[in-house]
N, C-alpha and C. Protein backbone atom coordinates (compact mmCIF):
# COMPACT_ATOMS: atom_id res chain seq x y z
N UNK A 1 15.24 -17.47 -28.36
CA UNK A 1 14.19 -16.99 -27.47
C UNK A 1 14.48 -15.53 -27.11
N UNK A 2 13.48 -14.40 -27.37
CA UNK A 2 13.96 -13.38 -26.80
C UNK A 2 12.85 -12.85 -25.84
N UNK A 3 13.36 -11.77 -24.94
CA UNK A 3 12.78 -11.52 -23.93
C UNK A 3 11.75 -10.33 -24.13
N UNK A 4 10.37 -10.54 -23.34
CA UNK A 4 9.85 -9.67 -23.59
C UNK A 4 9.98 -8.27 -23.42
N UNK A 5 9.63 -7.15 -23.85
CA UNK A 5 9.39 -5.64 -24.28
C UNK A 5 9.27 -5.29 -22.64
N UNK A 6 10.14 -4.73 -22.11
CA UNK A 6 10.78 -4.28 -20.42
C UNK A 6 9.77 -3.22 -20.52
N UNK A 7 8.98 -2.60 -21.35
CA UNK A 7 7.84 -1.15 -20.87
C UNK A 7 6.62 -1.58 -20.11
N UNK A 8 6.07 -3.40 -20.98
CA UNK A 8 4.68 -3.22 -20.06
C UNK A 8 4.72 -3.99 -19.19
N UNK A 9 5.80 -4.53 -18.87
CA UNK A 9 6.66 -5.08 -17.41
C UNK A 9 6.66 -3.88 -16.52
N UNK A 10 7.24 -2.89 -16.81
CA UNK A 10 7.33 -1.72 -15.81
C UNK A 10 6.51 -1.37 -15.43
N UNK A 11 5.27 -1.07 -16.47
CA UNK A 11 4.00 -0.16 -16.00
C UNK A 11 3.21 -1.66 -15.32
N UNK A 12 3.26 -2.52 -15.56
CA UNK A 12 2.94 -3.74 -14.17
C UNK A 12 3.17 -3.59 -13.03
N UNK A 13 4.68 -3.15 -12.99
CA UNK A 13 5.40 -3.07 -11.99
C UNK A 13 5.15 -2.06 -11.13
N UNK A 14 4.97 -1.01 -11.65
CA UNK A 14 4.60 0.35 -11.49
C UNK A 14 3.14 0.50 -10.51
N UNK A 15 2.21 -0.17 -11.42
CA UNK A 15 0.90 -0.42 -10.98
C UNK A 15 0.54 -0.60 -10.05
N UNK A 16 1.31 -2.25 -9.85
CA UNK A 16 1.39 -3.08 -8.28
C UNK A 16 1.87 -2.35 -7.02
N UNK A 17 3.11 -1.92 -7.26
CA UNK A 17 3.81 -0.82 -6.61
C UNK A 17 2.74 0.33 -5.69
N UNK A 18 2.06 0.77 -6.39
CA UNK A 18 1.26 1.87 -6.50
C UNK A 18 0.49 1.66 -5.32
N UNK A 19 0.10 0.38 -6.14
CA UNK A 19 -1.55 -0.26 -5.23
C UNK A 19 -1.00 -0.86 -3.62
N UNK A 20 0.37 -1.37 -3.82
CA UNK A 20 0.88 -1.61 -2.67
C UNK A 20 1.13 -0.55 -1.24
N UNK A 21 1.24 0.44 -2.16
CA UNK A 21 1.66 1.64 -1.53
C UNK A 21 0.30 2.29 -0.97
N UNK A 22 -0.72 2.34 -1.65
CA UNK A 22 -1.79 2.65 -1.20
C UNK A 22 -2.38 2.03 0.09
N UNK A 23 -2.27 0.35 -0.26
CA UNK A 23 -2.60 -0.20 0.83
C UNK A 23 -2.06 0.16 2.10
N UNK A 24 -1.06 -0.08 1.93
CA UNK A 24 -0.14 0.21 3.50
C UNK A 24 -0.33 1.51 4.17
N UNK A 25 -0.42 2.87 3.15
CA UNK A 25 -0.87 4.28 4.00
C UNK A 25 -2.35 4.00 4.58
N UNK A 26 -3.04 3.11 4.35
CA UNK A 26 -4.63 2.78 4.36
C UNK A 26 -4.43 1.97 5.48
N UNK A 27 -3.22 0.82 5.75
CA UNK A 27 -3.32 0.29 7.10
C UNK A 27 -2.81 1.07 7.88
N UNK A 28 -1.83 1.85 7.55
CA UNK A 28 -1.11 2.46 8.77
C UNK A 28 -2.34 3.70 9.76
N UNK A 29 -3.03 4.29 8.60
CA UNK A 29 -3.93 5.42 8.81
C UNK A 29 -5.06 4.54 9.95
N UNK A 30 -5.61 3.33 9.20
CA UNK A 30 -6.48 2.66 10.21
C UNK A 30 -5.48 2.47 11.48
N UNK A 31 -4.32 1.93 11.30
CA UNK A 31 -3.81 1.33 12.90
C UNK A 31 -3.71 3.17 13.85
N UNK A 32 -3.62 3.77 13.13
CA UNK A 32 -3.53 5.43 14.17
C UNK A 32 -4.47 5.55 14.63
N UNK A 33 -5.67 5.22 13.91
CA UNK A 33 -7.20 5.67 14.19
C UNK A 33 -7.63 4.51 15.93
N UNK A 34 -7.21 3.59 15.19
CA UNK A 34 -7.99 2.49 16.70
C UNK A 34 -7.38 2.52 17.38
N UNK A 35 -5.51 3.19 17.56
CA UNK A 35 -4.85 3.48 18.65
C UNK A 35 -5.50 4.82 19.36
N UNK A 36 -6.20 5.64 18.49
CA UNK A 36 -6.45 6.59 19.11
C UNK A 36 -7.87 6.37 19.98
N UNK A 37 -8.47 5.77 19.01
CA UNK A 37 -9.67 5.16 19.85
C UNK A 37 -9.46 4.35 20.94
N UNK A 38 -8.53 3.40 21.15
CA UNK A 38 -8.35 2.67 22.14
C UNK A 38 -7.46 3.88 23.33
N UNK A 39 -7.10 4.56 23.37
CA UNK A 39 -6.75 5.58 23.98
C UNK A 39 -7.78 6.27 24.96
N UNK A 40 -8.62 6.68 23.85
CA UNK A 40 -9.36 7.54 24.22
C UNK A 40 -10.47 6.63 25.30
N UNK A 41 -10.94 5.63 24.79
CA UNK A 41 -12.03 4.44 25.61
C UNK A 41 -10.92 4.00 26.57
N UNK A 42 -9.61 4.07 27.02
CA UNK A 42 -9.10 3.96 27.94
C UNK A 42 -8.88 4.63 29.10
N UNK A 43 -9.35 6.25 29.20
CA UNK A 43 -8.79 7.07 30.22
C UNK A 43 -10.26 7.40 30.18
């Protein structure tokens, strides 16, 4: 049995990575935004 070709494993890996990474600057950016809004509708 041999193991598959480690390149289009990586660029999988890579991909996911990516998209993961995207997400999270995309939640973090929303959680700044409604802190700021909740800020602001607070004072």
């Amino acid at each position: 049995m041999t193991l598959p070709d480690p390149d289009p494993i990586r660029g999988r890996q890579k991909g996911r990575a990516l998209v993961m990474g995207l997400a999270l600057g995309a939640f973090v950016v929303l959680m700044f935004f409604v802190s700021i809004a909740k800020m602001s509708v607070g004072s």
